[in-house]
PDB file of N, CA and C in Angstrom:
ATOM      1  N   UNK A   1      21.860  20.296-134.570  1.00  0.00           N
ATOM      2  CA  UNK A   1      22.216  21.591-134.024  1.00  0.00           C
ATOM      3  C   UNK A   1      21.628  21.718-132.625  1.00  0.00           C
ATOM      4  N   UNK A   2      22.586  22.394-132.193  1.00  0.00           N
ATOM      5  CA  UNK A   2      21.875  22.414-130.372  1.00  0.00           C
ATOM      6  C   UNK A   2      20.887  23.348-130.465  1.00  0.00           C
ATOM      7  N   UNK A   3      19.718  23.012-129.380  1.00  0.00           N
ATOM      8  CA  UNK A   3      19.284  23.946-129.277  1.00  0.00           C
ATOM      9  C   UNK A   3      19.498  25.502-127.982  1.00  0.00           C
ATOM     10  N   UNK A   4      18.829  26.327-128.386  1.00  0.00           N
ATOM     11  CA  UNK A   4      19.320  27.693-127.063  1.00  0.00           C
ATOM     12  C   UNK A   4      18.153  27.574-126.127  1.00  0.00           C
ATOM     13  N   UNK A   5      18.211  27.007-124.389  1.00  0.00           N
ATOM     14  CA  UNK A   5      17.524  26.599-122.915  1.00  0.00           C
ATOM     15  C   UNK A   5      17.673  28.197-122.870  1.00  0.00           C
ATOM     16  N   UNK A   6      16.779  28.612-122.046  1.00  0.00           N
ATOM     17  CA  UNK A   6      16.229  30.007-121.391  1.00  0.00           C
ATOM     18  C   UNK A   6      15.934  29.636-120.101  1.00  0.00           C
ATOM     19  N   UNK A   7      17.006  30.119-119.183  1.00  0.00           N
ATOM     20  CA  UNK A   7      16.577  29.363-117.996  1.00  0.00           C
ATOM     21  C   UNK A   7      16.482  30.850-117.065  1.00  0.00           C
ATOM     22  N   UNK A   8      15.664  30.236-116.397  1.00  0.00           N
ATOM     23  CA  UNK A   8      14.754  31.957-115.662  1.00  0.00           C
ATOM     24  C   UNK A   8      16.246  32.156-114.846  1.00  0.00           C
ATOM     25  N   UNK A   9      15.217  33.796-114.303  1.00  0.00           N
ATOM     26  CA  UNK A   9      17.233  34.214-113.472  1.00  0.00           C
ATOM     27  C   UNK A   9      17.129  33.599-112.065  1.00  0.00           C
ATOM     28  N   UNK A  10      16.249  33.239-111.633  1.00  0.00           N
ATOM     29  CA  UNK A  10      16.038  32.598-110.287  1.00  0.00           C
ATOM     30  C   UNK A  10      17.887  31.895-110.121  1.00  0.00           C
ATOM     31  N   UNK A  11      16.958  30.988-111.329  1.00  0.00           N
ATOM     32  CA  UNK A  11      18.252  29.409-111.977  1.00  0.00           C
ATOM     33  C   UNK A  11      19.355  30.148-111.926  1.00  0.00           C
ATOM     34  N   UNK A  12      19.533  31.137-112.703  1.00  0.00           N
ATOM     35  CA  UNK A  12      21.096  31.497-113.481  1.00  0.00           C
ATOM     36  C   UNK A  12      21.579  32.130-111.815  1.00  0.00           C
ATOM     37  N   UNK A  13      21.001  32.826-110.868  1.00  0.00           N
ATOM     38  CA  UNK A  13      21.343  33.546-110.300  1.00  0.00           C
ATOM     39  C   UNK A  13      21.700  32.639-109.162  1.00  0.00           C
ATOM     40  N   UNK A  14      21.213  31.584-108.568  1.00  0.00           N
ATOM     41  CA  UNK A  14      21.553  30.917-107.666  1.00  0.00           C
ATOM     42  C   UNK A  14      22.680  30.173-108.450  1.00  0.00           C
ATOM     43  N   UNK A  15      22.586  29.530-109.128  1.00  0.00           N
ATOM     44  CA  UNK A  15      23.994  28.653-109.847  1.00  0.00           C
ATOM     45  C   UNK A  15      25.363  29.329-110.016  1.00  0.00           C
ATOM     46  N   UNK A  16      24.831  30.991-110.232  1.00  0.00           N
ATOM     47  CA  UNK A  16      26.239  31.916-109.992  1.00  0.00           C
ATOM     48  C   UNK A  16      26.481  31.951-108.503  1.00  0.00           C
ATOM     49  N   UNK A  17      25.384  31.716-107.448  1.00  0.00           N
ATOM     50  CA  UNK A  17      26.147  32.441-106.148  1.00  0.00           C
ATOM     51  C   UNK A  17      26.468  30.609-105.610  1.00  0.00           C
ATOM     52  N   UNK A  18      26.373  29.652-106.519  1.00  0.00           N
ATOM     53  CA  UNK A  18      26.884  28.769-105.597  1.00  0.00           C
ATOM     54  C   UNK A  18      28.262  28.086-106.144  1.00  0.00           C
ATOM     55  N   UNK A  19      28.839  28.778-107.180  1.00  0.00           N
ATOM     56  CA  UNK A  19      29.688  28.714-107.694  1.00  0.00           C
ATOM     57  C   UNK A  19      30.467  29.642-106.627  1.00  0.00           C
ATOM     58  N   UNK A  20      30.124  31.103-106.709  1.00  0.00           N
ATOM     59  CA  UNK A  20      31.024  31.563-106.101  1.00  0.00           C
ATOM     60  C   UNK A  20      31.147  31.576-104.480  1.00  0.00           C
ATOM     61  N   UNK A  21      30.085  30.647-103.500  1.00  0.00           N
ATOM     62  CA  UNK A  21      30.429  29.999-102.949  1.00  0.00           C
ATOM     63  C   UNK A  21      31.162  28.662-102.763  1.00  0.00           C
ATOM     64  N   UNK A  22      31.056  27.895-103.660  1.00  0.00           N
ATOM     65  CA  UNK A  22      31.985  27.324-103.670  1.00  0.00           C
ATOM     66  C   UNK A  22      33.430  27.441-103.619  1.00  0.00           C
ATOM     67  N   UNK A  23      34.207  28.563-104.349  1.00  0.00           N
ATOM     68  CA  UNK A  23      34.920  29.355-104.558  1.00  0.00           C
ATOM     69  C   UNK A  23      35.492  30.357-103.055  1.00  0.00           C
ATOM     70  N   UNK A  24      34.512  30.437-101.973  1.00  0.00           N
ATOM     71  CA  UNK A  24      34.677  31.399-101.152  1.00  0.00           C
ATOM     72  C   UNK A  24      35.461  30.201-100.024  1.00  0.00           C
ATOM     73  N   UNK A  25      34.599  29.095-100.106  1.00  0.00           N
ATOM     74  CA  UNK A  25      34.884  27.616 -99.146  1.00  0.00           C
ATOM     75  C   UNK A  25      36.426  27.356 -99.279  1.00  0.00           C
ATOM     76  N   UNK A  26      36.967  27.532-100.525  1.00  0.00           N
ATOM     77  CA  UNK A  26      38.283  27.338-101.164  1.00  0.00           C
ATOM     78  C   UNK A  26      38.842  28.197-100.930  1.00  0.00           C
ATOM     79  N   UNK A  27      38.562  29.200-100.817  1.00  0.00           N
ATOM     80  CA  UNK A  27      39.479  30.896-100.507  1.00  0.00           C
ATOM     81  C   UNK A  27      40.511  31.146-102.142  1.00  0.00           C
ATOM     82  N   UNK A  28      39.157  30.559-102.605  1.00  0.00           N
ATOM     83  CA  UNK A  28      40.114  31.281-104.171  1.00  0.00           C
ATOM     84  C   UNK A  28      39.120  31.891-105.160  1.00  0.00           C
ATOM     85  N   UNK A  29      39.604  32.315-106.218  1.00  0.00           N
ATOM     86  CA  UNK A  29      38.600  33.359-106.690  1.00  0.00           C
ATOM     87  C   UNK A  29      38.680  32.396-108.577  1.00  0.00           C
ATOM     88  N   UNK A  30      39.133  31.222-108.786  1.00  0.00           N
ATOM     89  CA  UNK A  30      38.536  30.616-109.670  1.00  0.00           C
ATOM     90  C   UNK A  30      38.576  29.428-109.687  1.00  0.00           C
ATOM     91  N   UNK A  31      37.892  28.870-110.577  1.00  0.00           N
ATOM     92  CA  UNK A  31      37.369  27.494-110.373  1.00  0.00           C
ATOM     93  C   UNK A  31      35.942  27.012-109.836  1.00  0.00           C
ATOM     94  N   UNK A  32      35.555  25.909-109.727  1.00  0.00           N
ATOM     95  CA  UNK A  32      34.295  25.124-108.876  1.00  0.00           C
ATOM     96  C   UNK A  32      33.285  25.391-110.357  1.00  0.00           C
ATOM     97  N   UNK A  33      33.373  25.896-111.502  1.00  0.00           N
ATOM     98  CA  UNK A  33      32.501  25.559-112.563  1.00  0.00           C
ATOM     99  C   UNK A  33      32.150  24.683-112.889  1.00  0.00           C
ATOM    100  N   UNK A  34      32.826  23.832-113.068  1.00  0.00           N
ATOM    101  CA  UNK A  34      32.743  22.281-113.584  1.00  0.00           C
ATOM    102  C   UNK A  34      31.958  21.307-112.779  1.00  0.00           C
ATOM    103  N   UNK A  35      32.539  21.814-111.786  1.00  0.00           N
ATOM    104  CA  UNK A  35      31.664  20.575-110.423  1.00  0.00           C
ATOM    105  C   UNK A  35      30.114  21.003-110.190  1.00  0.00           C
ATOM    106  N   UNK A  36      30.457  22.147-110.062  1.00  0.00           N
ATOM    107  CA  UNK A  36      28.935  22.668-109.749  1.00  0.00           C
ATOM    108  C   UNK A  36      27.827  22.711-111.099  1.00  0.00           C
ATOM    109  N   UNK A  37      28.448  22.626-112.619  1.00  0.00           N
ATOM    110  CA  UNK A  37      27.362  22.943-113.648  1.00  0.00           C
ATOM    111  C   UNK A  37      27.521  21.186-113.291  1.00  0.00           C
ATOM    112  N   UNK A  38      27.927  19.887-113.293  1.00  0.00           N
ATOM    113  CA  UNK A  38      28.102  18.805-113.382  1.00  0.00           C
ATOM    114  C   UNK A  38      26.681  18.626-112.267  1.00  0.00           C
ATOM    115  N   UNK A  39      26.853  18.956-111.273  1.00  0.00           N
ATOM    116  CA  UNK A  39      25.895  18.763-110.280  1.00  0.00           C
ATOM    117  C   UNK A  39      24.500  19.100-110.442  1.00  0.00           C
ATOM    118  N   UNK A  40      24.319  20.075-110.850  1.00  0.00           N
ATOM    119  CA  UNK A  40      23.217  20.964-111.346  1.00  0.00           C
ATOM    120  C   UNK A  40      22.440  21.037-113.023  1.00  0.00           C
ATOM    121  N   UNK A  41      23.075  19.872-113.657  1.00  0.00           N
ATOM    122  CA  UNK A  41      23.061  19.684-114.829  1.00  0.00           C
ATOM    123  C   UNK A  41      23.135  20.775-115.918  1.00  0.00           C
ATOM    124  N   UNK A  42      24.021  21.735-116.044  1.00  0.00           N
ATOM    125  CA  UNK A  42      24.393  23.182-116.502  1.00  0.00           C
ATOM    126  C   UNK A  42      25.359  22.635-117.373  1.00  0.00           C
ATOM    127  N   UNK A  43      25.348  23.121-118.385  1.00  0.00           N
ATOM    128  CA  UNK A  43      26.716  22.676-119.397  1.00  0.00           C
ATOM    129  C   UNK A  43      27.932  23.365-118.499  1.00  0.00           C
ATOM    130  N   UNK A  44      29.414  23.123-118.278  1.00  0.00           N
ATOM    131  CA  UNK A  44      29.740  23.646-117.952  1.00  0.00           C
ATOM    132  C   UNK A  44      30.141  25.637-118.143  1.00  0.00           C
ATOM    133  N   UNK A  45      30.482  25.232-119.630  1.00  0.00           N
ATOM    134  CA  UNK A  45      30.845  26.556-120.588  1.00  0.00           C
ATOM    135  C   UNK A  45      29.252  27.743-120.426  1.00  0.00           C
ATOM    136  N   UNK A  46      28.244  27.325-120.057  1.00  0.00           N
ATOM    137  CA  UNK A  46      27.167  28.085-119.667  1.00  0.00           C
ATOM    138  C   UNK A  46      27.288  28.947-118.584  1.00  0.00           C
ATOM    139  N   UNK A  47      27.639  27.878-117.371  1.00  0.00           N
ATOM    140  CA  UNK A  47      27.491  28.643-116.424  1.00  0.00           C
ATOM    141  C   UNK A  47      28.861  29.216-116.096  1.00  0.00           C
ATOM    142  N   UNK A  48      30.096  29.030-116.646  1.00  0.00           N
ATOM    143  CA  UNK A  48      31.225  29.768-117.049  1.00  0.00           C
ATOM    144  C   UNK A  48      30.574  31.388-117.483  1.00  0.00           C
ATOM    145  N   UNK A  49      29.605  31.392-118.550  1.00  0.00           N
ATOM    146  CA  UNK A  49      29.332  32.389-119.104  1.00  0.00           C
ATOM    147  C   UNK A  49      28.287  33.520-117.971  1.00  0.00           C
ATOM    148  N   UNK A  50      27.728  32.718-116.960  1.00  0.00           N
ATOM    149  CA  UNK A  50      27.000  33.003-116.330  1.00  0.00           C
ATOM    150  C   UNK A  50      27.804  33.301-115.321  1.00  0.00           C
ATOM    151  N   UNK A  51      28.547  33.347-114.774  1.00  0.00           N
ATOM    152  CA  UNK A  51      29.595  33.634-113.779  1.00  0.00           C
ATOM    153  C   UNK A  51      30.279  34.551-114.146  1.00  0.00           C
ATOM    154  N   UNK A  52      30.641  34.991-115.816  1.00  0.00           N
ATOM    155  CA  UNK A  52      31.663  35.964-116.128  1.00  0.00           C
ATOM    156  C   UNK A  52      30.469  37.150-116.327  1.00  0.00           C
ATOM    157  N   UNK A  53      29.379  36.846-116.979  1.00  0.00           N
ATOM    158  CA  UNK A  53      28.258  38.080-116.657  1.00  0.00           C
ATOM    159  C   UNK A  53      28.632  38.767-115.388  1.00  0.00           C
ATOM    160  N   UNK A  54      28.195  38.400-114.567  1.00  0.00           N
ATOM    161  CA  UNK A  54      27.732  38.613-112.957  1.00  0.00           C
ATOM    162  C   UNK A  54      29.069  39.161-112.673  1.00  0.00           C
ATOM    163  N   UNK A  55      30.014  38.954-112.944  1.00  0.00           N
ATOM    164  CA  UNK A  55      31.248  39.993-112.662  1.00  0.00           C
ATOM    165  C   UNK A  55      31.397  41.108-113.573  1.00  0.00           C
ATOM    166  N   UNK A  56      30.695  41.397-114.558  1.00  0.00           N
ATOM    167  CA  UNK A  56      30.760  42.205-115.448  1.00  0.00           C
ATOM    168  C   UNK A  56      29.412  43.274-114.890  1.00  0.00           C
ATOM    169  N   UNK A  57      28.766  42.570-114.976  1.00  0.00           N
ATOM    170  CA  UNK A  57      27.327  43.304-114.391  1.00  0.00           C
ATOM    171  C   UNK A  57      27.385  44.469-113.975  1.00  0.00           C
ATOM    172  N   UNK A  58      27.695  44.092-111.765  1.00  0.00           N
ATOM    173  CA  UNK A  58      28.359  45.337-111.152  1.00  0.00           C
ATOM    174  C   UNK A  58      29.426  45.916-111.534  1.00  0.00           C
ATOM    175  N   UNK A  59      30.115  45.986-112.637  1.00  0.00           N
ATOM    176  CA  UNK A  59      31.364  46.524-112.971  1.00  0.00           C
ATOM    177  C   UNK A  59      32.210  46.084-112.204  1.00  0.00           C
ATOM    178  N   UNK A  60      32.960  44.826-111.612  1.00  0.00           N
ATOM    179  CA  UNK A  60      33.973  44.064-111.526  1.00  0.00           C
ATOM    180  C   UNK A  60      34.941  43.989-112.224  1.00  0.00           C
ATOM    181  N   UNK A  61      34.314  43.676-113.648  1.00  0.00           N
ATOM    182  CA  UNK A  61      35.594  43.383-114.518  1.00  0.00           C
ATOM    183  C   UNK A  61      35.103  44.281-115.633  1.00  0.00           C
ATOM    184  N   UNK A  62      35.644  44.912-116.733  1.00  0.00           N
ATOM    185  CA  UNK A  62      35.595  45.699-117.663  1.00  0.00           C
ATOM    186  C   UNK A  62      34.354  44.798-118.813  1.00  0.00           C
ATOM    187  N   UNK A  63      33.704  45.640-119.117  1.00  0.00           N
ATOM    188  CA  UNK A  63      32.603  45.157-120.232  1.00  0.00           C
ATOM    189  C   UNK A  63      31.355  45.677-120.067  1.00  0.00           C
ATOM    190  N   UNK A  64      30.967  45.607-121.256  1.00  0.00           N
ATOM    191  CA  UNK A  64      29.647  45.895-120.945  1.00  0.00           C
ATOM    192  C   UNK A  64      28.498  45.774-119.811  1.00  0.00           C
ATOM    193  N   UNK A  65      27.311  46.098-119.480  1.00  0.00           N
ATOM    194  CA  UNK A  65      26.667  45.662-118.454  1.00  0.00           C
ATOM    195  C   UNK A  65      25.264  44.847-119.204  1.00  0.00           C
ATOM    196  N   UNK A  66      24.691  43.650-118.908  1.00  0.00           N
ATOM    197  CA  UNK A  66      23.770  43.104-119.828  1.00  0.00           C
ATOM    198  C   UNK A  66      22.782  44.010-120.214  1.00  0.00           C
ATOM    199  N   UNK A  67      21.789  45.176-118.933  1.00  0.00           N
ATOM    200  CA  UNK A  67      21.192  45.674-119.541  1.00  0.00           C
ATOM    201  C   UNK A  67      21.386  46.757-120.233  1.00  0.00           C
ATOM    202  N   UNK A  68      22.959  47.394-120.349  1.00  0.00           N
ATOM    203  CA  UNK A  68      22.986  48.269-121.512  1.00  0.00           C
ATOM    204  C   UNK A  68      23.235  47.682-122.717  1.00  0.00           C
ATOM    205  N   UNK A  69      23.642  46.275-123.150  1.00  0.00           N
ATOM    206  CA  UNK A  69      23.938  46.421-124.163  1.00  0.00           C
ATOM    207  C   UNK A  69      21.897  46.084-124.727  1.00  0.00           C
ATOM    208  N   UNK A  70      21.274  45.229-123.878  1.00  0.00           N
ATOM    209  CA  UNK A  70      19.815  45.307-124.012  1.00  0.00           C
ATOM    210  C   UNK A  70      19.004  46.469-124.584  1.00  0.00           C
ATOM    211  N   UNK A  71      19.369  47.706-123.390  1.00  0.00           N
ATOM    212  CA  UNK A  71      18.975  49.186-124.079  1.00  0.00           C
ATOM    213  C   UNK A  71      19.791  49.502-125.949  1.00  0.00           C
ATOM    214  N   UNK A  72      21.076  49.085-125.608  1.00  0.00           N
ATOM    215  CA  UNK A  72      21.638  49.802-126.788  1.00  0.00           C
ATOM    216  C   UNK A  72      21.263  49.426-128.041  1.00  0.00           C
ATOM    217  N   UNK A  73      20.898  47.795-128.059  1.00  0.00           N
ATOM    218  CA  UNK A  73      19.993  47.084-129.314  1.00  0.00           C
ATOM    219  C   UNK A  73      18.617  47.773-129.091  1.00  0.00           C
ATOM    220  N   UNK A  74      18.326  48.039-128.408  1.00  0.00           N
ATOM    221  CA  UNK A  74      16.424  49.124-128.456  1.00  0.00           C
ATOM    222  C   UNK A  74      16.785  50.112-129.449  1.00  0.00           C
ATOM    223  N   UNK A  75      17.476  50.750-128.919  1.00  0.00           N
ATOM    224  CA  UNK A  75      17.739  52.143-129.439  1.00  0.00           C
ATOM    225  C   UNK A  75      18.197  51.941-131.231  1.00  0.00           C
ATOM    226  N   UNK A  76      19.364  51.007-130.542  1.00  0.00           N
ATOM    227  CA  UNK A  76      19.330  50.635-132.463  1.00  0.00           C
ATOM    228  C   UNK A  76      18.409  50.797-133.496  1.00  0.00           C
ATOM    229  N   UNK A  77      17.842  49.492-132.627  1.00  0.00           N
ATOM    230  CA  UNK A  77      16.238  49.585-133.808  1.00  0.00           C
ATOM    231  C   UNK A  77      15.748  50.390-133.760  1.00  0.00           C
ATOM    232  N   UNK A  78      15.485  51.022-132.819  1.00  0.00           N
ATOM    233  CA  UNK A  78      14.244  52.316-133.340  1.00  0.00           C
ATOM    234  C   UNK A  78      15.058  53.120-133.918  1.00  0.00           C
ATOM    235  N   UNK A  79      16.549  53.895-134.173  1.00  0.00           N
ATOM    236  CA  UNK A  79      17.175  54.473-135.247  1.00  0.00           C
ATOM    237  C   UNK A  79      16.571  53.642-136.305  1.00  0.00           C
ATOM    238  N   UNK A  80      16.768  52.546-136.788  1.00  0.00           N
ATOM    239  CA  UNK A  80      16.796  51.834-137.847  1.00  0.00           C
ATOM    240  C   UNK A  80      15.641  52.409-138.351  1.00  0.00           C
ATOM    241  N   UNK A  81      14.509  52.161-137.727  1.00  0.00           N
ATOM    242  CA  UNK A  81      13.100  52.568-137.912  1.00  0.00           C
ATOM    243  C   UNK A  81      12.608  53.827-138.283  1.00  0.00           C
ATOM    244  N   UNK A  82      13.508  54.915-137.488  1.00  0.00           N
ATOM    245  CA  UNK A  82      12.648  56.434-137.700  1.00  0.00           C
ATOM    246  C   UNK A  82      13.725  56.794-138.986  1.00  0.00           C
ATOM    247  N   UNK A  83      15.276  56.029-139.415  1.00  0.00           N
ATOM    248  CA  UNK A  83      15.997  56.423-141.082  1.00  0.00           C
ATOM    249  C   UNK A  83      14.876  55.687-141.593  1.00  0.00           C
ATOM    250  N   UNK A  84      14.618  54.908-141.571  1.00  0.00           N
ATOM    251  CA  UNK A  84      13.350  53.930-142.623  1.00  0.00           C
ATOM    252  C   UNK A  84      11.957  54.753-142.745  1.00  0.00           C
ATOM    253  N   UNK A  85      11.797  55.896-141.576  1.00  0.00           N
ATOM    254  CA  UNK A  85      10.114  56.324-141.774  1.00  0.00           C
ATOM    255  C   UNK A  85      10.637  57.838-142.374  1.00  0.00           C
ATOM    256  N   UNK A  86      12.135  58.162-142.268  1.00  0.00           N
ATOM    257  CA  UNK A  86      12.652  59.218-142.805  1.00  0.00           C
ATOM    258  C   UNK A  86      13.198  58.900-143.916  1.00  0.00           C
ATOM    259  N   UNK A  87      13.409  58.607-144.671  1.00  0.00           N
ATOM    260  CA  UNK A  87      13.114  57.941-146.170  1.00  0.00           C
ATOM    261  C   UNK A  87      11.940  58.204-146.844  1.00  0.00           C
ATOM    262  N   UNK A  88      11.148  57.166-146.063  1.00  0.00           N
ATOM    263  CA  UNK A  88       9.968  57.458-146.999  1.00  0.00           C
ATOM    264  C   UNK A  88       9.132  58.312-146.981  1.00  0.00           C
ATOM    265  N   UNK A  89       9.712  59.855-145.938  1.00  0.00           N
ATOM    266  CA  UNK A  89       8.946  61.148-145.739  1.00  0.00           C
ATOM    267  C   UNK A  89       9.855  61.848-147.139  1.00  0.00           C
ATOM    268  N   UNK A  90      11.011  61.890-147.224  1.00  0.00           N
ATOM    269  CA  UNK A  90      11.542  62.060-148.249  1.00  0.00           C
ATOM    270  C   UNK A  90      11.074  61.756-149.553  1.00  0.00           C
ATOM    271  N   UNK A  91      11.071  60.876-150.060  1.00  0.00           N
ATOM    272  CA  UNK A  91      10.287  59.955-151.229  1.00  0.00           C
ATOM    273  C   UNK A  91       9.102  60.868-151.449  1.00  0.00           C
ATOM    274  N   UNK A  92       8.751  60.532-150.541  1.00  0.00           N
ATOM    275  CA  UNK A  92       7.011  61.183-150.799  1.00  0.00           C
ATOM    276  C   UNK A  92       6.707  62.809-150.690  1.00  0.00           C
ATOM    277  N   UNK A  93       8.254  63.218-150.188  1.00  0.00           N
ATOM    278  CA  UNK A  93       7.772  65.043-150.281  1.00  0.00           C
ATOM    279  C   UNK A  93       8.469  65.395-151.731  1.00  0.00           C
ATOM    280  N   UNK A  94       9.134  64.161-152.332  1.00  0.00           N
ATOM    281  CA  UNK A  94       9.957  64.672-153.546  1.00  0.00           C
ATOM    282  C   UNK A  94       9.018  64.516-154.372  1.00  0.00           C
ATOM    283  N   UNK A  95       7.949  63.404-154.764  1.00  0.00           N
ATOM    284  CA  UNK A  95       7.348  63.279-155.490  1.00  0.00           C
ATOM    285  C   UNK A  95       5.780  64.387-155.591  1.00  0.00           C
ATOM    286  N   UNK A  96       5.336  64.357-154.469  1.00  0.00           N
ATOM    287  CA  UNK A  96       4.490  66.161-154.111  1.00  0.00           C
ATOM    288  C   UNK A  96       5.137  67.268-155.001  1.00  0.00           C
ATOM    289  N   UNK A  97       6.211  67.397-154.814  1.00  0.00           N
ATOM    290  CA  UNK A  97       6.655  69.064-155.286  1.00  0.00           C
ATOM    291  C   UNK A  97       7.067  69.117-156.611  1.00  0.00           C
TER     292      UNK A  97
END
């Protein structure tokens, strides 16, 4: 099984802007993934993924933005947490009375 690389954003962030320089050299708006994750030793389909972020990000293209969906799993859990500590305030005021 593969394993999951964590590569700082320095990495991810220059490998996106030299993609889409590459891309700017060409005067087209897709392609140069392949060559450039090949060069940079990036799977290609990574930095595919890392390129479609970064247009999603600033709201370019429709989707989420990384750090809301980041916030929106926070928030999750701590719902999860205060039905779980509200439960067992329940439980324990039923068994009191």
């Amino acid at each position: 099984m593969a394993t999951k690389r964590k590569y700082p954003p320095e990495v991810i962030e220059w490998a996106v802007r030299t993609v889409l320089d590459w891309r700017a050299a060409r005067n087209t708006t897709i392609g140069g993934v392949d060559e450039v994750a090949g060069k940079i030793g990036v799977h290609p389909d990574t930095l595919r993924n890392w390129v479609k972020q970064y247009a999603i990000d600033p709201g370019a293209q429709p989707g989420p933005m990384a750090r809301h969906e980041a916030r929106i799993a926070e928030l999750e859990q701590e719902n999860r947490e205060l039905r779980r500590v509200n439960e067992l305030l329940k439980e324990s005021s039923l068994r009191g009375a």
